[in-house]
PDB file of N, CA and C in Angstrom:
ATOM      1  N   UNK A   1      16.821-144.969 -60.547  1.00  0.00           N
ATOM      2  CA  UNK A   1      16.568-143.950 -59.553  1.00  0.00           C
ATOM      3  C   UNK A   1      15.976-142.714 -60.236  1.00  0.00           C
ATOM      4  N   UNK A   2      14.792-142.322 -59.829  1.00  0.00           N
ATOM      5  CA  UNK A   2      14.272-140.950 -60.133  1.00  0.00           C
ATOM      6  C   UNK A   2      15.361-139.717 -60.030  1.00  0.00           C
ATOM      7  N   UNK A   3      14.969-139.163 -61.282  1.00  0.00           N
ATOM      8  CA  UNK A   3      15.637-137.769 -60.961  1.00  0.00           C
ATOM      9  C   UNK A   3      15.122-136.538 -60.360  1.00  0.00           C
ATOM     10  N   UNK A   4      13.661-136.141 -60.598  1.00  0.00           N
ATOM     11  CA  UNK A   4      13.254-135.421 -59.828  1.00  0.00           C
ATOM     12  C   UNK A   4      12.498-135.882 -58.226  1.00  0.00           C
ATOM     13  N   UNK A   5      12.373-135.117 -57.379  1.00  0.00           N
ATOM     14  CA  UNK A   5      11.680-135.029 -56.170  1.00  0.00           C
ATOM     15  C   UNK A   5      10.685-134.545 -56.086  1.00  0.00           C
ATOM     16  N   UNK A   6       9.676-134.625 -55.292  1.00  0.00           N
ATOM     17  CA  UNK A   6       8.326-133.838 -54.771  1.00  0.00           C
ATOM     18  C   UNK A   6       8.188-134.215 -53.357  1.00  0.00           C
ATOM     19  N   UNK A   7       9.730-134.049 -52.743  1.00  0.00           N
ATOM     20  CA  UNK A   7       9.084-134.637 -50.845  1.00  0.00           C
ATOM     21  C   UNK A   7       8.344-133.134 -50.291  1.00  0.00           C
ATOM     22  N   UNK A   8       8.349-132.275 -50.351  1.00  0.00           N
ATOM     23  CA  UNK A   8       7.962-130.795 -49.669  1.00  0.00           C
ATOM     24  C   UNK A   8       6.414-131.336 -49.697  1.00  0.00           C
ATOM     25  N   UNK A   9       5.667-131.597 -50.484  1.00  0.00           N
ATOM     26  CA  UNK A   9       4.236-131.745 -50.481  1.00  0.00           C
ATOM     27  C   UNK A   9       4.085-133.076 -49.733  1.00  0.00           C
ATOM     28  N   UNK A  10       5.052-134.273 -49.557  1.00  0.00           N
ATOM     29  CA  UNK A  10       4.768-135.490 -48.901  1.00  0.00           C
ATOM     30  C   UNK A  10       4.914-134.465 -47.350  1.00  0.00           C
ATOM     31  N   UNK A  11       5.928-133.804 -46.846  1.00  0.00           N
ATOM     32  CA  UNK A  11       6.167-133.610 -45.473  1.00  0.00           C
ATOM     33  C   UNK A  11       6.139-132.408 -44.743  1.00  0.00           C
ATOM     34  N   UNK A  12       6.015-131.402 -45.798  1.00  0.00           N
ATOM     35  CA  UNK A  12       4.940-130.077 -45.171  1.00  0.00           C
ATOM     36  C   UNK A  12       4.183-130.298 -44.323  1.00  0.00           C
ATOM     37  N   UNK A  13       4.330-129.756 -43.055  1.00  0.00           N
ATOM     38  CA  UNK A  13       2.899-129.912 -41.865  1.00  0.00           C
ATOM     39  C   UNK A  13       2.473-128.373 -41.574  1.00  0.00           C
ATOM     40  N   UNK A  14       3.182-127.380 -42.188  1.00  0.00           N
ATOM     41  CA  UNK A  14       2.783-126.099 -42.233  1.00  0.00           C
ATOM     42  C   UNK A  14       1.286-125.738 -42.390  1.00  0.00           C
ATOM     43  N   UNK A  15       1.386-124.321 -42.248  1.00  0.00           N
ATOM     44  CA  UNK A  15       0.345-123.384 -42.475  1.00  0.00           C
ATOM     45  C   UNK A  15       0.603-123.319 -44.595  1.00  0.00           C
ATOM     46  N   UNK A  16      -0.595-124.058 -44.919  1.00  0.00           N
ATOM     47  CA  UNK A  16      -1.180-123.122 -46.737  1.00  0.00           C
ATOM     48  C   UNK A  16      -1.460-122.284 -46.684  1.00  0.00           C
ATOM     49  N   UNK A  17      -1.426-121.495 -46.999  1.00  0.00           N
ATOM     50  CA  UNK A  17      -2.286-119.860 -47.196  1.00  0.00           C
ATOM     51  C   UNK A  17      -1.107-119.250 -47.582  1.00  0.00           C
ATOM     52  N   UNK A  18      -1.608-117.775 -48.131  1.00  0.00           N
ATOM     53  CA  UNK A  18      -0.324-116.976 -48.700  1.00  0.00           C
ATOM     54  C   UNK A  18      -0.578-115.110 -48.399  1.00  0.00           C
ATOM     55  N   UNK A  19       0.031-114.785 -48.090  1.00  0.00           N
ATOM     56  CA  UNK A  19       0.145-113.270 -47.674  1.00  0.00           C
ATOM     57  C   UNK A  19       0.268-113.109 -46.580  1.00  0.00           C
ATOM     58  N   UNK A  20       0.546-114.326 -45.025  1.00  0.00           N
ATOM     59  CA  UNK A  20       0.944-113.865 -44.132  1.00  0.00           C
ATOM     60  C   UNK A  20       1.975-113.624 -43.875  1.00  0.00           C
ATOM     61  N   UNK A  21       3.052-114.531 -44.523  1.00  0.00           N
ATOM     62  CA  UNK A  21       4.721-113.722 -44.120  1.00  0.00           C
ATOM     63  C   UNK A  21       5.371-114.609 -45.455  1.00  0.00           C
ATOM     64  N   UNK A  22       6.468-114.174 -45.570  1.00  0.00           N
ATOM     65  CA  UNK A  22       7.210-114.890 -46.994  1.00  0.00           C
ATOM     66  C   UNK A  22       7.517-115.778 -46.838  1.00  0.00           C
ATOM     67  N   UNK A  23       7.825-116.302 -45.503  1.00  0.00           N
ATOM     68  CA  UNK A  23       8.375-117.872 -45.209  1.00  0.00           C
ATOM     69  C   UNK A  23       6.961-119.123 -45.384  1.00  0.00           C
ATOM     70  N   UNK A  24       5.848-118.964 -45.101  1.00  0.00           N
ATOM     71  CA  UNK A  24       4.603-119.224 -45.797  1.00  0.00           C
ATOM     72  C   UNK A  24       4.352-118.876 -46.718  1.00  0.00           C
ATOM     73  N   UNK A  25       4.535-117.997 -47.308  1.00  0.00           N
ATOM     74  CA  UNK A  25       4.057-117.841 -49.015  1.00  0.00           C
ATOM     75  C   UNK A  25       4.777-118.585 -49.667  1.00  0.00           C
ATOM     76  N   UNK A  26       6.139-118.727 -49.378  1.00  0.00           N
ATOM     77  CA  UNK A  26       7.432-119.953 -50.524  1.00  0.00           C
ATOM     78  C   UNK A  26       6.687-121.102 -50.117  1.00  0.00           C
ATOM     79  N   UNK A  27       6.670-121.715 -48.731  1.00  0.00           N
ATOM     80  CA  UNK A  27       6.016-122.896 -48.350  1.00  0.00           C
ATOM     81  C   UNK A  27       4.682-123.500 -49.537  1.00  0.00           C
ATOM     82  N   UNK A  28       3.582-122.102 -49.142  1.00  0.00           N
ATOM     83  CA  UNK A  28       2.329-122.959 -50.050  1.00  0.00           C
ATOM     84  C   UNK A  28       2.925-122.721 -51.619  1.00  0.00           C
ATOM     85  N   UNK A  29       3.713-122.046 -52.086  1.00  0.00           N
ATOM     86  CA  UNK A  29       4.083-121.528 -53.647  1.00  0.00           C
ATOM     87  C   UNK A  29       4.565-123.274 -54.028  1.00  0.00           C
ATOM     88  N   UNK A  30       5.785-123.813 -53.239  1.00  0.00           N
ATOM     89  CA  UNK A  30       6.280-124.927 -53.633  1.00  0.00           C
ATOM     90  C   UNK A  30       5.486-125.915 -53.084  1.00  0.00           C
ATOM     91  N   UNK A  31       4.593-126.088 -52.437  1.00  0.00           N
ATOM     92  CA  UNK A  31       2.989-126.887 -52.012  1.00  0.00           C
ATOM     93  C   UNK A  31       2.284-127.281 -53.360  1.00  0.00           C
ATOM     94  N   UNK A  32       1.694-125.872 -53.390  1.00  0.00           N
ATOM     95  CA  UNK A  32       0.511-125.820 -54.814  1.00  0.00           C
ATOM     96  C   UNK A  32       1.430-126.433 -56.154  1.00  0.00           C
ATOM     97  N   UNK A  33       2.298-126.133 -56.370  1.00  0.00           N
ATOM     98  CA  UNK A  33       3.279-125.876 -57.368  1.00  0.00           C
ATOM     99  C   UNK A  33       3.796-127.986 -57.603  1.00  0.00           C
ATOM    100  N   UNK A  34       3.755-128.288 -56.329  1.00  0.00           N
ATOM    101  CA  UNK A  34       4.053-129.826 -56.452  1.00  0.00           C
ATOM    102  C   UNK A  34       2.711-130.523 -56.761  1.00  0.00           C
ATOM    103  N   UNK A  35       1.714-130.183 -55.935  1.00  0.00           N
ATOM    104  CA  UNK A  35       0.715-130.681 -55.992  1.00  0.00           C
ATOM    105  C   UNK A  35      -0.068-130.462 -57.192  1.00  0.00           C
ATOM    106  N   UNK A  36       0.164-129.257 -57.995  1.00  0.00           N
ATOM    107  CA  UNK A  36      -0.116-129.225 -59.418  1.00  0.00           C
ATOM    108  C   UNK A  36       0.149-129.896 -60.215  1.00  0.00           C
ATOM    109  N   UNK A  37       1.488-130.168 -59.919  1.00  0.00           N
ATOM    110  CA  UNK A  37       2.817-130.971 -61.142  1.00  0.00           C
ATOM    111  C   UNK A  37       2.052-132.876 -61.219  1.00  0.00           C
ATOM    112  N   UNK A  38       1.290-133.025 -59.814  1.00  0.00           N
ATOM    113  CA  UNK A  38       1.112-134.576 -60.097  1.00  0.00           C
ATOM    114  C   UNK A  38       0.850-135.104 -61.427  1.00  0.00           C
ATOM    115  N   UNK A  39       0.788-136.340 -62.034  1.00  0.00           N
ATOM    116  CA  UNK A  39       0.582-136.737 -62.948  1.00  0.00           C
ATOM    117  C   UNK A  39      -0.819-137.119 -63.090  1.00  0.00           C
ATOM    118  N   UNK A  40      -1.394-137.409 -61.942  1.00  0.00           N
ATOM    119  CA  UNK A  40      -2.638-138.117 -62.377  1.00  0.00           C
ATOM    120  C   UNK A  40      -3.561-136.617 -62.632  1.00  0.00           C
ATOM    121  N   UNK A  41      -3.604-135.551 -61.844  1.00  0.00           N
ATOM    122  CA  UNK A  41      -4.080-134.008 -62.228  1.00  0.00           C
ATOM    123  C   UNK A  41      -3.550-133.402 -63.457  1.00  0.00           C
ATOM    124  N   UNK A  42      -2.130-133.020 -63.514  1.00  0.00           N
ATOM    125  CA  UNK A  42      -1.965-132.794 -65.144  1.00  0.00           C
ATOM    126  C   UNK A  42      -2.899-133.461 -66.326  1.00  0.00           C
ATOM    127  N   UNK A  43      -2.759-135.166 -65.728  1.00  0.00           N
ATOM    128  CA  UNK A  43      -3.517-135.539 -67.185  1.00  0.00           C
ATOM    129  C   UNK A  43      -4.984-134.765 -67.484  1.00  0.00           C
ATOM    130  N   UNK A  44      -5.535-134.507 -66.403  1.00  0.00           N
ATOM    131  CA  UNK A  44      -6.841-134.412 -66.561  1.00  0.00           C
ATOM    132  C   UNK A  44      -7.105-132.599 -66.948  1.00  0.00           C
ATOM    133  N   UNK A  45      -5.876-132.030 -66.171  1.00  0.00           N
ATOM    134  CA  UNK A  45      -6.271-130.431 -66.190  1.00  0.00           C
ATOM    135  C   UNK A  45      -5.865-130.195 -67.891  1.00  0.00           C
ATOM    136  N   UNK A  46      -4.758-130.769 -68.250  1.00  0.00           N
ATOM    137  CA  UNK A  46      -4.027-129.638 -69.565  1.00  0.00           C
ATOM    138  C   UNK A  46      -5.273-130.132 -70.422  1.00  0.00           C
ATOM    139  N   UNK A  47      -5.253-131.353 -70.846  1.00  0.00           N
ATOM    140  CA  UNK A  47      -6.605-131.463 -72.020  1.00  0.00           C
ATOM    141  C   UNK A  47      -7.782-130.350 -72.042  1.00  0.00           C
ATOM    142  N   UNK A  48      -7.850-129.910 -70.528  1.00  0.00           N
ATOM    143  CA  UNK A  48      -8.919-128.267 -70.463  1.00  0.00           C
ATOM    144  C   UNK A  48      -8.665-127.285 -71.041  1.00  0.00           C
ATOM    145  N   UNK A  49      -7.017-127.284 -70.553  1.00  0.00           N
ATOM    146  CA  UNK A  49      -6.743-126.085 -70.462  1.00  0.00           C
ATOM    147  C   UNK A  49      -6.812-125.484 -72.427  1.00  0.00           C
ATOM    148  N   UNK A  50      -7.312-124.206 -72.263  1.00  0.00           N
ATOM    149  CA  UNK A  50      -6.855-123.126 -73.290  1.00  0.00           C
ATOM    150  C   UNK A  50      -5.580-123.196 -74.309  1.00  0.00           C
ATOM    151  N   UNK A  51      -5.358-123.118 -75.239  1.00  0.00           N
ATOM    152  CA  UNK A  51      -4.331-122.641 -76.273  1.00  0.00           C
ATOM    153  C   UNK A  51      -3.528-121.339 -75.136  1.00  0.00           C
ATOM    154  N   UNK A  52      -4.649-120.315 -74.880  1.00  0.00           N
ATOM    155  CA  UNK A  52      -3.777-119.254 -73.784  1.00  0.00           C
ATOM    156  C   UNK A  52      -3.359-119.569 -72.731  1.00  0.00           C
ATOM    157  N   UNK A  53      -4.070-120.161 -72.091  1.00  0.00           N
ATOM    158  CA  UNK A  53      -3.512-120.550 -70.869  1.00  0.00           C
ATOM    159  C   UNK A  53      -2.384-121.614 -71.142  1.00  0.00           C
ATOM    160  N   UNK A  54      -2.116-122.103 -71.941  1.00  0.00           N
ATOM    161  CA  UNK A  54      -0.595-122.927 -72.211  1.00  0.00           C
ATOM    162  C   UNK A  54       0.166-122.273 -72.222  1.00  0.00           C
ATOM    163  N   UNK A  55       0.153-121.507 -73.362  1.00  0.00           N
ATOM    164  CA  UNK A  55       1.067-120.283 -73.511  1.00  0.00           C
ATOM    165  C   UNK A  55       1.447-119.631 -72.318  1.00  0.00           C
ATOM    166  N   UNK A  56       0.395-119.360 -71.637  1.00  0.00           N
ATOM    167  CA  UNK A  56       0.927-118.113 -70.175  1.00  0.00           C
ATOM    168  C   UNK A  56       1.396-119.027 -69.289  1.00  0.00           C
ATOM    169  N   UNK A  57       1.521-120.369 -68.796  1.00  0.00           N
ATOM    170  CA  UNK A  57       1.949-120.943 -68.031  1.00  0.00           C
ATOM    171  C   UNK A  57       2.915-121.291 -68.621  1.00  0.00           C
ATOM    172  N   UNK A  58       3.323-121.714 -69.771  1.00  0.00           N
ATOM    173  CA  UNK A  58       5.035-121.954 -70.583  1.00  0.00           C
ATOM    174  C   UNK A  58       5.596-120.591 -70.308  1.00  0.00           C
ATOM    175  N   UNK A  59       4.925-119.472 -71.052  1.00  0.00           N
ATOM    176  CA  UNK A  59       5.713-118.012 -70.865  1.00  0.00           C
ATOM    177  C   UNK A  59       6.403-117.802 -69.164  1.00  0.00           C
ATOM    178  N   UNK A  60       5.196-118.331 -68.410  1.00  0.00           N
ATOM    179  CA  UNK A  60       5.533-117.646 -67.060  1.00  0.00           C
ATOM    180  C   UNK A  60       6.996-118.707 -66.243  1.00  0.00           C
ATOM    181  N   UNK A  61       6.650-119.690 -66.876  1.00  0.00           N
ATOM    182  CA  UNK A  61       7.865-120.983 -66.455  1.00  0.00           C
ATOM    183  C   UNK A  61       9.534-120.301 -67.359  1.00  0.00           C
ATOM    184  N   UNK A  62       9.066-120.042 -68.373  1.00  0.00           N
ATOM    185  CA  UNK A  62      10.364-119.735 -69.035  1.00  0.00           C
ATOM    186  C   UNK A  62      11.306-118.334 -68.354  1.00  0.00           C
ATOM    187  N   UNK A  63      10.522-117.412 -68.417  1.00  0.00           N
ATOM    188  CA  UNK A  63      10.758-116.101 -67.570  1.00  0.00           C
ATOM    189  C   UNK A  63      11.130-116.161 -66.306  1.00  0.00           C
ATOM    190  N   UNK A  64      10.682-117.370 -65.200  1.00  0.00           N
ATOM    191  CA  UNK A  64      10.863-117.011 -64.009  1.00  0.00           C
ATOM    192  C   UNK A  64      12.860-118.131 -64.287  1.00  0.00           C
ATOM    193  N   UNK A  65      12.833-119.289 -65.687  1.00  0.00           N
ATOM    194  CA  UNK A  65      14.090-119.813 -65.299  1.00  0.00           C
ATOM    195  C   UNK A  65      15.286-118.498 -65.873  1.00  0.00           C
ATOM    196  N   UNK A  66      14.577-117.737 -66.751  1.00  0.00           N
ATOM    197  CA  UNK A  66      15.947-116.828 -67.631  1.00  0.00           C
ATOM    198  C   UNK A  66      15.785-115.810 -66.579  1.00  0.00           C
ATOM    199  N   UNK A  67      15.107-115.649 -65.591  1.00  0.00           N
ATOM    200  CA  UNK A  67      15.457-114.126 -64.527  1.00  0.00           C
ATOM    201  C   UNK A  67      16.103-114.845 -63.256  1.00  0.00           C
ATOM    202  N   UNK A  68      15.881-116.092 -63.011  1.00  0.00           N
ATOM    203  CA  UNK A  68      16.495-116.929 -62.092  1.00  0.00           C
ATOM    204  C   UNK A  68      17.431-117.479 -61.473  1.00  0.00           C
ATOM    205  N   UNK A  69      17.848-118.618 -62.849  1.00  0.00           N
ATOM    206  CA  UNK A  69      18.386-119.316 -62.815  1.00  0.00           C
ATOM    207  C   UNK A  69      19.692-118.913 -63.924  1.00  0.00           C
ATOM    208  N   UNK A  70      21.192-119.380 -63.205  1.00  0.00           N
ATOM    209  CA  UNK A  70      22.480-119.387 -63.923  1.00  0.00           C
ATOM    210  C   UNK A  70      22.127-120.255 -65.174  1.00  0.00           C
ATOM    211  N   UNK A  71      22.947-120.319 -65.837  1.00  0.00           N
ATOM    212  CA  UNK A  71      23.242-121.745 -67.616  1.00  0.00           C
ATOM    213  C   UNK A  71      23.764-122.533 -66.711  1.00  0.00           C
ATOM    214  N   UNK A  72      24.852-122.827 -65.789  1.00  0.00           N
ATOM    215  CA  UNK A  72      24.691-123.995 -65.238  1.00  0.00           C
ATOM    216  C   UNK A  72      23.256-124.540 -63.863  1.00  0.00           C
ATOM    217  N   UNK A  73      23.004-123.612 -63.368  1.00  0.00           N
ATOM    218  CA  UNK A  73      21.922-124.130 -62.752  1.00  0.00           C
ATOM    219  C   UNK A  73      20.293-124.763 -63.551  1.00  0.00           C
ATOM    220  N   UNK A  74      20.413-123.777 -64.921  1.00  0.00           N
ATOM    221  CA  UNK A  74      19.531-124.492 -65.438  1.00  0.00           C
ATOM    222  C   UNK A  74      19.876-125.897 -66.117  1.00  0.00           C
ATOM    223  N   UNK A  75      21.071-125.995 -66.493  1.00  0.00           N
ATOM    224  CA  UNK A  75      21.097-127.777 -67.054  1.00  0.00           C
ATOM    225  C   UNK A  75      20.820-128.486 -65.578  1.00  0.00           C
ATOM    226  N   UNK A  76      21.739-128.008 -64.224  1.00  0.00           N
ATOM    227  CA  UNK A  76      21.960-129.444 -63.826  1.00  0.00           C
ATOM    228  C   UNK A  76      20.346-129.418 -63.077  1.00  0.00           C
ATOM    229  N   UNK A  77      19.860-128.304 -62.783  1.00  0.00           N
ATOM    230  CA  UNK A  77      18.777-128.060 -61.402  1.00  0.00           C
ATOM    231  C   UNK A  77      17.180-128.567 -62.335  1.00  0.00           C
ATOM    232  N   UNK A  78      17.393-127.749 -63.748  1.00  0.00           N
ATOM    233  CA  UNK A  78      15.930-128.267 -64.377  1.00  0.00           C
ATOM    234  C   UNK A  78      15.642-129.146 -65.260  1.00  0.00           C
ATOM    235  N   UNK A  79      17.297-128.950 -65.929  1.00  0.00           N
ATOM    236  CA  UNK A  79      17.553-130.321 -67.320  1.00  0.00           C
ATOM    237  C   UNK A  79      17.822-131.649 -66.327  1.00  0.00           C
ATOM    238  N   UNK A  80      18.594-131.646 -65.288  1.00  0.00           N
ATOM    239  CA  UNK A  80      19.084-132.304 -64.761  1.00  0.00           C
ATOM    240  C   UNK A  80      20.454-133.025 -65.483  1.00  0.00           C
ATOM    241  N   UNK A  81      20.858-132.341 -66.198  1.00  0.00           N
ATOM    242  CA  UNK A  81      21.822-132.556 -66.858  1.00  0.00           C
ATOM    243  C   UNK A  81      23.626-133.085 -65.896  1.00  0.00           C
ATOM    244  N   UNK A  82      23.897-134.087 -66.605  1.00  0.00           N
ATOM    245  CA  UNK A  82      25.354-133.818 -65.652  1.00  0.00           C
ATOM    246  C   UNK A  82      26.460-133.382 -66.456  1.00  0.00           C
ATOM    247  N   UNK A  83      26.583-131.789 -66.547  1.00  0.00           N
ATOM    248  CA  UNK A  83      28.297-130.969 -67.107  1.00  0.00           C
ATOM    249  C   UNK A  83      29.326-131.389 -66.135  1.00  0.00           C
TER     250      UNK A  83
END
């Protein structure tokens, strides 16, 4: 059994776009954000991507889990860890 999910991008029938109200901006944030994560796009985008742009997308992933997320929410929610 898989441990992670990506149903929000299978069953979203919402409005994409972002700056009309916050309940649409989280919507397309975790949209884009799944639809980024695919595997068959990763393979093809990171080989592009920059030395910087790694960096700023690791930096910006790390920062948003240490301003975020508890020590237990980060094992069980991103490690998927079971404490």
């Amino acid at each position: 059994m898989a441990k992670h999910s990506h149903n929000h991008v299978e069953t979203y029938d919402g409005l994409i776009g972002f700056g009309l109200d916050r309940e649409t901006d989280e919507n397309t944030v975790i949209y884009y954000l799944q639809k980024f994560s695919d595997d068959e796009l990763m393979s093809i985008i990171i080989k592009k991507m920059s030395a910087d742009e790694l960096e700023e997308i690791f930096n910006m992933l790390i920062r948003l889990i240490k301003n975020h997320l508890t020590h237990k929410e980060y094992h069980t929610l991103f490690l998927k860890d079971n404490l």
